[in-house]
PDB file of N, CA and C in Angstrom:
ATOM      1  N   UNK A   1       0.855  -1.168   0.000  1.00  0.00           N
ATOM      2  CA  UNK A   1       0.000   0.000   0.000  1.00  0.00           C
ATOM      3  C   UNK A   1       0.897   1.226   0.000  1.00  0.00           C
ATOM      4  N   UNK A   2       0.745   2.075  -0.751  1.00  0.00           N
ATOM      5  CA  UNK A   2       1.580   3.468  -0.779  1.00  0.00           C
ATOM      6  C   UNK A   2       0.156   4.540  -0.658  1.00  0.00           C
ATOM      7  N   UNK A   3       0.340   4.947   0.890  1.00  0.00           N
ATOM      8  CA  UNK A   3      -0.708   5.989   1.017  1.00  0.00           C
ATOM      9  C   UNK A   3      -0.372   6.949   0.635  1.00  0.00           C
ATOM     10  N   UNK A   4       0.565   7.657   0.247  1.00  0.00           N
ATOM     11  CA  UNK A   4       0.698   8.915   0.287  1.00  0.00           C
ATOM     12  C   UNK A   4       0.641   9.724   1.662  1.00  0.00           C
ATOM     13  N   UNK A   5       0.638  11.386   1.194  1.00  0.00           N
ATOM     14  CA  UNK A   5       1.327  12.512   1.847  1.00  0.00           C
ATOM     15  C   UNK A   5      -0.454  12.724   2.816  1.00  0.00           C
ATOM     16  N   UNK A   6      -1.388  12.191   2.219  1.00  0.00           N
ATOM     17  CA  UNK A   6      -2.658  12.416   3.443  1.00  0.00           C
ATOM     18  C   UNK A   6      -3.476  11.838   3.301  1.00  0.00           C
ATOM     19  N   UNK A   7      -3.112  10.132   3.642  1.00  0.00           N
ATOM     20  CA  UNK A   7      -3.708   9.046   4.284  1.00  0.00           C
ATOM     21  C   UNK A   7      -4.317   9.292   5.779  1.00  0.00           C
ATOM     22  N   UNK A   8      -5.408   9.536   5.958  1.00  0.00           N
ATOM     23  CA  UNK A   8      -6.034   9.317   7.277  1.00  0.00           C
ATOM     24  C   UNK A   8      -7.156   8.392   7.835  1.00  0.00           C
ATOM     25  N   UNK A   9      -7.513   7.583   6.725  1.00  0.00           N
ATOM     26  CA  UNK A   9      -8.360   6.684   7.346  1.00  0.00           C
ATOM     27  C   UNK A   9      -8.503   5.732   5.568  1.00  0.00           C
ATOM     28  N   UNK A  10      -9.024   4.330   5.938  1.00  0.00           N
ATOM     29  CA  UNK A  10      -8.911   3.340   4.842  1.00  0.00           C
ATOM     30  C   UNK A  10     -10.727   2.908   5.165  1.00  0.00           C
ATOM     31  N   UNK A  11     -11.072   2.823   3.829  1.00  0.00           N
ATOM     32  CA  UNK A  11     -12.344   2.486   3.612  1.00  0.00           C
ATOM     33  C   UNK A  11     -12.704   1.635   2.599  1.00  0.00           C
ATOM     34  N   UNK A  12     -13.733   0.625   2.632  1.00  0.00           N
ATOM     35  CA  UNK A  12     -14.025  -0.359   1.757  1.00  0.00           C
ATOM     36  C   UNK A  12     -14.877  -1.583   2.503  1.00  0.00           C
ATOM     37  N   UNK A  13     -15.193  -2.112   1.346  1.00  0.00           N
ATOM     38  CA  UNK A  13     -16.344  -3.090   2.128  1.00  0.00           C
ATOM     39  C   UNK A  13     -15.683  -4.576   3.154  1.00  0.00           C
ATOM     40  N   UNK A  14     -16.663  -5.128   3.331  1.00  0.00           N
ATOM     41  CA  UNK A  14     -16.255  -6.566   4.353  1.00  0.00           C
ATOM     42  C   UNK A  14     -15.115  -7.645   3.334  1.00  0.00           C
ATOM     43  N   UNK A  15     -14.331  -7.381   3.873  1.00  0.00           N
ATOM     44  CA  UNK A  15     -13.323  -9.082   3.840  1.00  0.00           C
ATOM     45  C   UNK A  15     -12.477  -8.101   2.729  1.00  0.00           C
ATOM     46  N   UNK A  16     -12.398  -7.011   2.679  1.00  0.00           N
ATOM     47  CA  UNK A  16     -11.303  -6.475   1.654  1.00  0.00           C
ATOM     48  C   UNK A  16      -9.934  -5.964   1.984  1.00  0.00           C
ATOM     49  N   UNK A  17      -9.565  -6.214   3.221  1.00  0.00           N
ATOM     50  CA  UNK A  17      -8.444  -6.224   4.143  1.00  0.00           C
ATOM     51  C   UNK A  17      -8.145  -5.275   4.676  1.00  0.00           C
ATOM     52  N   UNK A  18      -9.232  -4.231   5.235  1.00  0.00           N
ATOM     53  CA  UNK A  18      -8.323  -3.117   6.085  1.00  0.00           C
ATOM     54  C   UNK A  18      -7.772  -3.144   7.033  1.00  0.00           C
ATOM     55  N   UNK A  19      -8.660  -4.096   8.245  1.00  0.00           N
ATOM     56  CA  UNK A  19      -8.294  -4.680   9.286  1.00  0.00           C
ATOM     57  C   UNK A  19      -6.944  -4.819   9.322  1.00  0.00           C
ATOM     58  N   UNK A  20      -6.586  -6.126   7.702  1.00  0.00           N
ATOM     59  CA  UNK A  20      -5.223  -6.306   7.714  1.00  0.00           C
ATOM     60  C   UNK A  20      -4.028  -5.702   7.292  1.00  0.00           C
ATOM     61  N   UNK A  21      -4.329  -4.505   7.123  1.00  0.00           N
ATOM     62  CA  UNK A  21      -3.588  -3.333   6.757  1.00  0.00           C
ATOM     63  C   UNK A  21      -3.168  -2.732   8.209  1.00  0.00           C
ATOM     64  N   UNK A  22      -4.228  -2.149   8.925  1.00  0.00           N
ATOM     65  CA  UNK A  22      -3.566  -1.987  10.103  1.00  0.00           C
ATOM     66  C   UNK A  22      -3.334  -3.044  10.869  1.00  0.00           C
ATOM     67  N   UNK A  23      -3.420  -4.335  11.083  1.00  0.00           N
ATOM     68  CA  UNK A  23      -2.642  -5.015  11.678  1.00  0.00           C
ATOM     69  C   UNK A  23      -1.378  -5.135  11.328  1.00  0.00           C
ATOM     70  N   UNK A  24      -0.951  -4.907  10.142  1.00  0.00           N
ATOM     71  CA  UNK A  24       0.010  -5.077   9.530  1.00  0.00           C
ATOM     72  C   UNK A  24       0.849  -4.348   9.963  1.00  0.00           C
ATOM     73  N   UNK A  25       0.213  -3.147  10.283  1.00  0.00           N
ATOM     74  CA  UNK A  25       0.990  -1.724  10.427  1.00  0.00           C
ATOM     75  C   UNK A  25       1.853  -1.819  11.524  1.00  0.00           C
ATOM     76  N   UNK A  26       0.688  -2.262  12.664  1.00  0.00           N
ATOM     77  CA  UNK A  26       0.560  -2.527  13.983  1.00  0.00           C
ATOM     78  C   UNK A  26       2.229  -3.178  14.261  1.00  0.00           C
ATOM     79  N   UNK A  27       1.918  -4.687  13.556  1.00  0.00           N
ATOM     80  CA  UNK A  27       3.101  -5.488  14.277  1.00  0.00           C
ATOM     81  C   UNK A  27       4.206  -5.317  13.529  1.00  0.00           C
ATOM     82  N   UNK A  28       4.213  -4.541  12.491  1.00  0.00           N
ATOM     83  CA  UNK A  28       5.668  -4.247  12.149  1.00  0.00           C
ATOM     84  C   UNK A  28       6.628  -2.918  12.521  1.00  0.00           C
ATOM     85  N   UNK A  29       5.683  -2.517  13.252  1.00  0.00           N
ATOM     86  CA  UNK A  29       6.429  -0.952  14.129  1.00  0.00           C
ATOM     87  C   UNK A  29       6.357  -1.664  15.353  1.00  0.00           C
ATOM     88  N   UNK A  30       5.530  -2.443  15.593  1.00  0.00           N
ATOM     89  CA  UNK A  30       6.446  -3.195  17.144  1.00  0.00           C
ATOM     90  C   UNK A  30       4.838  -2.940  18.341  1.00  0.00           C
ATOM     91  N   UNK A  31       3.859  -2.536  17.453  1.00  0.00           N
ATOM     92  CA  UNK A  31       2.772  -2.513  18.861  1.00  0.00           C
ATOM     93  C   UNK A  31       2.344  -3.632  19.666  1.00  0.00           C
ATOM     94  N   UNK A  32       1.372  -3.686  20.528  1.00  0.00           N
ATOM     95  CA  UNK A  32       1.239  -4.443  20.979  1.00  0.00           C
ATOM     96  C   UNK A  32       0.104  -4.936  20.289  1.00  0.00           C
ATOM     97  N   UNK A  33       0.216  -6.517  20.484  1.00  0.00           N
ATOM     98  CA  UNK A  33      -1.051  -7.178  19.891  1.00  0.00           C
ATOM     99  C   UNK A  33      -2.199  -7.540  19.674  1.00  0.00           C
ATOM    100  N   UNK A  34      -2.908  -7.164  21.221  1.00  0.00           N
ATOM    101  CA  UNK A  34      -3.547  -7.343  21.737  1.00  0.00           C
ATOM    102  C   UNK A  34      -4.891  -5.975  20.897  1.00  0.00           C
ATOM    103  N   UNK A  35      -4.160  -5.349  20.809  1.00  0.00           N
ATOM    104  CA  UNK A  35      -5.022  -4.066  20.330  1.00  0.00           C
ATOM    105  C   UNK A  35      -5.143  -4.496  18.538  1.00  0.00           C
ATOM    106  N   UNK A  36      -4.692  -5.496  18.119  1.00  0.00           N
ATOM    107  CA  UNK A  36      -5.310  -6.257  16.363  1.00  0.00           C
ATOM    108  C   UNK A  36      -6.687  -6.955  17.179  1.00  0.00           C
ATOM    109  N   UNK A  37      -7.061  -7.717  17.864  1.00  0.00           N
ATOM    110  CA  UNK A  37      -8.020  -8.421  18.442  1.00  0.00           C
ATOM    111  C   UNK A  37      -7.630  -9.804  17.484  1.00  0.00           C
ATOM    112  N   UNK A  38      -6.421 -10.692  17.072  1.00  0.00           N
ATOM    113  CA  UNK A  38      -5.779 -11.591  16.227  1.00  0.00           C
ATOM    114  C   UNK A  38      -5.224 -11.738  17.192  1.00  0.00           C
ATOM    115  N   UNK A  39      -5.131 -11.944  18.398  1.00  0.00           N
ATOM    116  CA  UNK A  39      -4.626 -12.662  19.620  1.00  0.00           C
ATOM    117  C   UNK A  39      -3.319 -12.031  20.579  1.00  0.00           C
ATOM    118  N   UNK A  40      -2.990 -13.107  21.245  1.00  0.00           N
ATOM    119  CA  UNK A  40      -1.591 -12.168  21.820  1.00  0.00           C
ATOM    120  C   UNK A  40       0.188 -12.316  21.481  1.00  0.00           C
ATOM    121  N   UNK A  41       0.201 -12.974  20.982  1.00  0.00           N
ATOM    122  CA  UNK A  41       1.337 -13.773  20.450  1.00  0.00           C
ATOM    123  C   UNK A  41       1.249 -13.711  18.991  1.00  0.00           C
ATOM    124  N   UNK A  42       2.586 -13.054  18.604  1.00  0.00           N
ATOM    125  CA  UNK A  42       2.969 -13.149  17.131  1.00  0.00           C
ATOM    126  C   UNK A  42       2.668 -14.320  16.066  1.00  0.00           C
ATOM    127  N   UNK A  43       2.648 -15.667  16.345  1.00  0.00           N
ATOM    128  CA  UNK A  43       2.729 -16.564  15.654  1.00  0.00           C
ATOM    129  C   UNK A  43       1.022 -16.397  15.632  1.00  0.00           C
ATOM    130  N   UNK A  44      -0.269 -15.883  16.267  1.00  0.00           N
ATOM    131  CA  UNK A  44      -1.436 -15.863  15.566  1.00  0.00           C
ATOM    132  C   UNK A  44      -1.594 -15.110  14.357  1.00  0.00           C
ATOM    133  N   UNK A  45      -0.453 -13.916  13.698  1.00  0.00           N
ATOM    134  CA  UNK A  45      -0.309 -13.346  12.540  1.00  0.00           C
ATOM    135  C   UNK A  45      -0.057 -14.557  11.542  1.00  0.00           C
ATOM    136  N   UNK A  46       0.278 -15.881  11.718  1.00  0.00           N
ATOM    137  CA  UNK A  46      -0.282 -15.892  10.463  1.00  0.00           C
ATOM    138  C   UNK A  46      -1.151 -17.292  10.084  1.00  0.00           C
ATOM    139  N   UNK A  47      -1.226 -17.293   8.797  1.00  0.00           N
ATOM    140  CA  UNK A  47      -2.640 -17.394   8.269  1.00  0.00           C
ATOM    141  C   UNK A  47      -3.083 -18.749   8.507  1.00  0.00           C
ATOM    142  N   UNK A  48      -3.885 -19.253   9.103  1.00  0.00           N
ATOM    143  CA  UNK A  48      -4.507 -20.518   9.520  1.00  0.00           C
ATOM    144  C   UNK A  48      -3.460 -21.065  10.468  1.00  0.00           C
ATOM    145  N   UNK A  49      -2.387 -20.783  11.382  1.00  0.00           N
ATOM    146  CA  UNK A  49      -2.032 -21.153  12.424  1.00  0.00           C
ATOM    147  C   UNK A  49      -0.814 -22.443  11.591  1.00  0.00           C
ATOM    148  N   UNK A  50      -0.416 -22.640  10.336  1.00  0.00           N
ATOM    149  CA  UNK A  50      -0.069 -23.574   9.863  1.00  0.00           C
ATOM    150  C   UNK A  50      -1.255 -24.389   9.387  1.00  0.00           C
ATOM    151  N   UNK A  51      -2.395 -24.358   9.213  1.00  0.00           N
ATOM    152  CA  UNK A  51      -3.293 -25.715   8.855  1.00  0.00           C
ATOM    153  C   UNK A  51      -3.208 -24.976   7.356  1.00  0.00           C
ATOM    154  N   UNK A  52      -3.142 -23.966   6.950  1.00  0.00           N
ATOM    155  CA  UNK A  52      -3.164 -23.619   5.438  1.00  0.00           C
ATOM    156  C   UNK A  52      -1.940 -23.322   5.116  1.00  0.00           C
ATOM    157  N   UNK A  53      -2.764 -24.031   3.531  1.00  0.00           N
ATOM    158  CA  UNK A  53      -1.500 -24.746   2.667  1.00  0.00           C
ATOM    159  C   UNK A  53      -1.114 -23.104   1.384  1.00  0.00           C
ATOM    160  N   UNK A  54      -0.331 -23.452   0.866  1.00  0.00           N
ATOM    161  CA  UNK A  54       0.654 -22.763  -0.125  1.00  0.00           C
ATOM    162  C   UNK A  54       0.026 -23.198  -1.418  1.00  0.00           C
ATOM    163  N   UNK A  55       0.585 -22.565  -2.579  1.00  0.00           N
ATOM    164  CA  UNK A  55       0.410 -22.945  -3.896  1.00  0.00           C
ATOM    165  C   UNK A  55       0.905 -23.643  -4.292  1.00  0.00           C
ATOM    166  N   UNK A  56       2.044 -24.907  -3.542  1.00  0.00           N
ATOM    167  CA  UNK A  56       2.531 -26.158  -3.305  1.00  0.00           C
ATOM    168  C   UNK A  56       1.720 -27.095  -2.859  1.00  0.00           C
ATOM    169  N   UNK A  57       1.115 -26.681  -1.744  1.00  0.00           N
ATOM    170  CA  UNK A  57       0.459 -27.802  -0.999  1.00  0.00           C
ATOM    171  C   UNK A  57       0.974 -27.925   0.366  1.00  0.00           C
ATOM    172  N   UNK A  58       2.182 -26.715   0.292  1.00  0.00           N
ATOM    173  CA  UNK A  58       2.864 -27.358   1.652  1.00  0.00           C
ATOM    174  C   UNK A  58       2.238 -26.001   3.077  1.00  0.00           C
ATOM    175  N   UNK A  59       1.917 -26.789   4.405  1.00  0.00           N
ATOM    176  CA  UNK A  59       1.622 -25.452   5.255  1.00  0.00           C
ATOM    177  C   UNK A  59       2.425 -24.342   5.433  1.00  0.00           C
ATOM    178  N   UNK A  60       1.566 -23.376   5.695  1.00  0.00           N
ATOM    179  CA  UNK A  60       2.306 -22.147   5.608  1.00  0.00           C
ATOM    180  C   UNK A  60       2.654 -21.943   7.197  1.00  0.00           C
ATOM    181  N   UNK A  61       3.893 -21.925   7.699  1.00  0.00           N
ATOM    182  CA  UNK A  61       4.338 -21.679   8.884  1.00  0.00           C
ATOM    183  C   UNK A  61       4.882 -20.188   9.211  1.00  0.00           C
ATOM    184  N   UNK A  62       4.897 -19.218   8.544  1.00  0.00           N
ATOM    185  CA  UNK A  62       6.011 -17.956   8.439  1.00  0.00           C
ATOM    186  C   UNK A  62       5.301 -17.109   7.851  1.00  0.00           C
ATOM    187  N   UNK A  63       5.337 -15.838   8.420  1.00  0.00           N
ATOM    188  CA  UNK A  63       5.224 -14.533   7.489  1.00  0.00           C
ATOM    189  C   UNK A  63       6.183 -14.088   7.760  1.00  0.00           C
ATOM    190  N   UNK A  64       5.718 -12.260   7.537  1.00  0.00           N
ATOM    191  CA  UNK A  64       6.531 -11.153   7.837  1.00  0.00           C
ATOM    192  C   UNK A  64       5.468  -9.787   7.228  1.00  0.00           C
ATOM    193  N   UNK A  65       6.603  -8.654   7.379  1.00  0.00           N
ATOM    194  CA  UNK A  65       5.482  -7.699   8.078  1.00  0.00           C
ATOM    195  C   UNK A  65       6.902  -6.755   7.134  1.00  0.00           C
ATOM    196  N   UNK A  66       6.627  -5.961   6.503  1.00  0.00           N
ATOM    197  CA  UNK A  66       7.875  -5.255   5.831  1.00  0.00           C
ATOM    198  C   UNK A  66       7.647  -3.595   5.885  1.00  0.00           C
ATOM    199  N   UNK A  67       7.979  -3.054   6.807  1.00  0.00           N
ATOM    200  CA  UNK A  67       7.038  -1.716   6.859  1.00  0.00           C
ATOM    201  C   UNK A  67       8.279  -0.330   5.845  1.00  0.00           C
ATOM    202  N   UNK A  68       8.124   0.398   4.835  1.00  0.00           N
ATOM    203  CA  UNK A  68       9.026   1.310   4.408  1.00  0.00           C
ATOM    204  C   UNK A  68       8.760   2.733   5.067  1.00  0.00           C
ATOM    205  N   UNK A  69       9.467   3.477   5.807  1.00  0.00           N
ATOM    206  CA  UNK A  69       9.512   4.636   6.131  1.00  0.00           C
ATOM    207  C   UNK A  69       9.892   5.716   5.730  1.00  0.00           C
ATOM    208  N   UNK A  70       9.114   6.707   5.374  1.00  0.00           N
ATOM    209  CA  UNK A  70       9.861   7.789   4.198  1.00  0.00           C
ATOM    210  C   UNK A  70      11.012   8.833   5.167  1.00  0.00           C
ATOM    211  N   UNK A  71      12.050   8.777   4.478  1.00  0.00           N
ATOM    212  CA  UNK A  71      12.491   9.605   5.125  1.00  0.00           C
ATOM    213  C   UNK A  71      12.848   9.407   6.606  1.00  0.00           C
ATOM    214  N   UNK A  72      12.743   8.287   6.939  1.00  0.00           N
ATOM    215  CA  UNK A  72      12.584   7.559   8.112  1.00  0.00           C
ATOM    216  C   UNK A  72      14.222   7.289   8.713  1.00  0.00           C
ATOM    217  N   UNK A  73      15.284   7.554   7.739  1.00  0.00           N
ATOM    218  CA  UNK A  73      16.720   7.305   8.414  1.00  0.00           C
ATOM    219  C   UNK A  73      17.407   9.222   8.237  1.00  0.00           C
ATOM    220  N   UNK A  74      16.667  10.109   7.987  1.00  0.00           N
ATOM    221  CA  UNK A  74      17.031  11.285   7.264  1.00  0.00           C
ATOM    222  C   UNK A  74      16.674  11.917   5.962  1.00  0.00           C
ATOM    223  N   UNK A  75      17.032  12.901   5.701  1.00  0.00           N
ATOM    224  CA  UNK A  75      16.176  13.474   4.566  1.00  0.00           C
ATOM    225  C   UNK A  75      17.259  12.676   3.048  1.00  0.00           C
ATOM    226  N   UNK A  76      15.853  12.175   2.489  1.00  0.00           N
ATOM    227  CA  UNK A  76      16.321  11.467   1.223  1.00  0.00           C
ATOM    228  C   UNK A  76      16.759   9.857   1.697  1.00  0.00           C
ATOM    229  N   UNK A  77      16.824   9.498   2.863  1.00  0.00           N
ATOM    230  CA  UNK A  77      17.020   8.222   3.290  1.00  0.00           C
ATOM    231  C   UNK A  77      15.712   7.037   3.958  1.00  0.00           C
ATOM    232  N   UNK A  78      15.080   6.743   3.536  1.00  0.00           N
ATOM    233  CA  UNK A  78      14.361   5.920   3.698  1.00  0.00           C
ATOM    234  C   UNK A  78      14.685   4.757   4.853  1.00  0.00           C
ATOM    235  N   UNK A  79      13.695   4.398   5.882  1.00  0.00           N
ATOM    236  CA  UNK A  79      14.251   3.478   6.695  1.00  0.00           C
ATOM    237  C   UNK A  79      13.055   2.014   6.568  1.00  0.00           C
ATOM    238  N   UNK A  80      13.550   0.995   6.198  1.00  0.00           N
ATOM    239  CA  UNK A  80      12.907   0.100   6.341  1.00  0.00           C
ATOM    240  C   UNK A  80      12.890  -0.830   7.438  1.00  0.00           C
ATOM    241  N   UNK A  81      12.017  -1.545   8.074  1.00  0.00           N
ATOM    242  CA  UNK A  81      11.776  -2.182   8.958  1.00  0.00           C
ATOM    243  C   UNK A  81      11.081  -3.090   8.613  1.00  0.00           C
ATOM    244  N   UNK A  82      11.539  -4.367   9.395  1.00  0.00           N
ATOM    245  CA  UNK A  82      11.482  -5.917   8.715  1.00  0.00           C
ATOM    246  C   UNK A  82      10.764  -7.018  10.310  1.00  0.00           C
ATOM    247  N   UNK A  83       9.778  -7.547  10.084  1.00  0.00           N
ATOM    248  CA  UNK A  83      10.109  -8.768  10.924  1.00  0.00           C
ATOM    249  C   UNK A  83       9.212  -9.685  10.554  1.00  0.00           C
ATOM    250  N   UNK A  84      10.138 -11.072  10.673  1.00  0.00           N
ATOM    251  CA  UNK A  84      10.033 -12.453  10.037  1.00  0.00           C
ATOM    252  C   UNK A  84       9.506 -12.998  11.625  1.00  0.00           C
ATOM    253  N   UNK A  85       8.570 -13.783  11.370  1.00  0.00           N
ATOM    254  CA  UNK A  85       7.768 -14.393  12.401  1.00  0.00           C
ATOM    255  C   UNK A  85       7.065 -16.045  11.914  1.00  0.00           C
ATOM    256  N   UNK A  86       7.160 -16.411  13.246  1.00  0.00           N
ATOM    257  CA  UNK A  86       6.500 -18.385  12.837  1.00  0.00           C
ATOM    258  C   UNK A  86       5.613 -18.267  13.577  1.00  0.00           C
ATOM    259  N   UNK A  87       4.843 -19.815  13.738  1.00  0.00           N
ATOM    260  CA  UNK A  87       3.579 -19.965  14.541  1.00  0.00           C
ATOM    261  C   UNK A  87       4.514 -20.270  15.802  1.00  0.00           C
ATOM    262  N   UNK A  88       5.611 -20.552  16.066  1.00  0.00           N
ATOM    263  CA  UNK A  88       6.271 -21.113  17.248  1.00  0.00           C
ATOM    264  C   UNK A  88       6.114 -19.705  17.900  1.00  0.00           C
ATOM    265  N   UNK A  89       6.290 -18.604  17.463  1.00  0.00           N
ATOM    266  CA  UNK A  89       6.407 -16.833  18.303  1.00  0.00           C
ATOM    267  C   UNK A  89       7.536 -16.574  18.095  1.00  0.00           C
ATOM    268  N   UNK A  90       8.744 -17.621  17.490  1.00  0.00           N
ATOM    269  CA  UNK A  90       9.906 -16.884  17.142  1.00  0.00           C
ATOM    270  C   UNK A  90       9.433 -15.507  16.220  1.00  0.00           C
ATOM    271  N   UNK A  91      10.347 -14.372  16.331  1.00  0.00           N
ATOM    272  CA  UNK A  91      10.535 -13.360  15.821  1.00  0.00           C
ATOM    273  C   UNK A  91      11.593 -12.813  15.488  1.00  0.00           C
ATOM    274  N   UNK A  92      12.014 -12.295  14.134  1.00  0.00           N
ATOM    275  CA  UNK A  92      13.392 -11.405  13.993  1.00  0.00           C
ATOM    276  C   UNK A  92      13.520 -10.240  13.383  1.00  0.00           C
ATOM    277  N   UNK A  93      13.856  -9.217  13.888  1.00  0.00           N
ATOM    278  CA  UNK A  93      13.331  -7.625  13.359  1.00  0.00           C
ATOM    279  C   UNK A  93      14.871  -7.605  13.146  1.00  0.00           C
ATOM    280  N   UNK A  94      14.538  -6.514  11.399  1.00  0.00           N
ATOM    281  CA  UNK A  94      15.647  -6.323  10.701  1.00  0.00           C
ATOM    282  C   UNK A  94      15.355  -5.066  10.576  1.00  0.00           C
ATOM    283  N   UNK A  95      16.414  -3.698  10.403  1.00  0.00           N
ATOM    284  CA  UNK A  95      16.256  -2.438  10.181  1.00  0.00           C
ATOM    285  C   UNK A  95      17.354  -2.461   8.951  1.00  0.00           C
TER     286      UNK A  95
END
């Protein structure tokens, strides 16, 4: 999603992912979880807990959350922020 310079609120109908937009937002700047209502522990981010499968067939155990920040390391420097997460709750944040 690239909101632009005056993003203030996301609108659209049921099951079209806003929710998961700000959850998204949420756990990749580091909030707490509890405030997605997707549970308390990282590994409920993702999708069917492992029981869903891939375009392989194989379960999906892993996401991640890739957030870009404008300007976010200085002017003209962009800061990105990274974290890779399992259903176990391992987590690893990359800047």
């Amino acid at each position: 999603v690239d909101p632009g310079a005056r993003l203030n609120c996301i609108i659209g109908p049921n099951g079209t992912g806003k929710s998961s937009i700000v959850c998204a937002m949420c756990v990749g700047l580091g909030g707490p979880l509890k405030v997605t209502e997707r549970g308390d522990a990282i590994g409920a981010c993702v999708h069917g807990n492992g029981s869903t499968l891939d375009e392989n067939g194989q379960p999906i155990t892993s996401g991640f959350v890739e957030i870009e920040l404008w300007e976010g390391n200085g002017t003209g420097k962009n800061l990105t922020v990274r974290v890779d997460f399992n259903i176990d709750n391992k987590e690893a944040w990359k800047l």
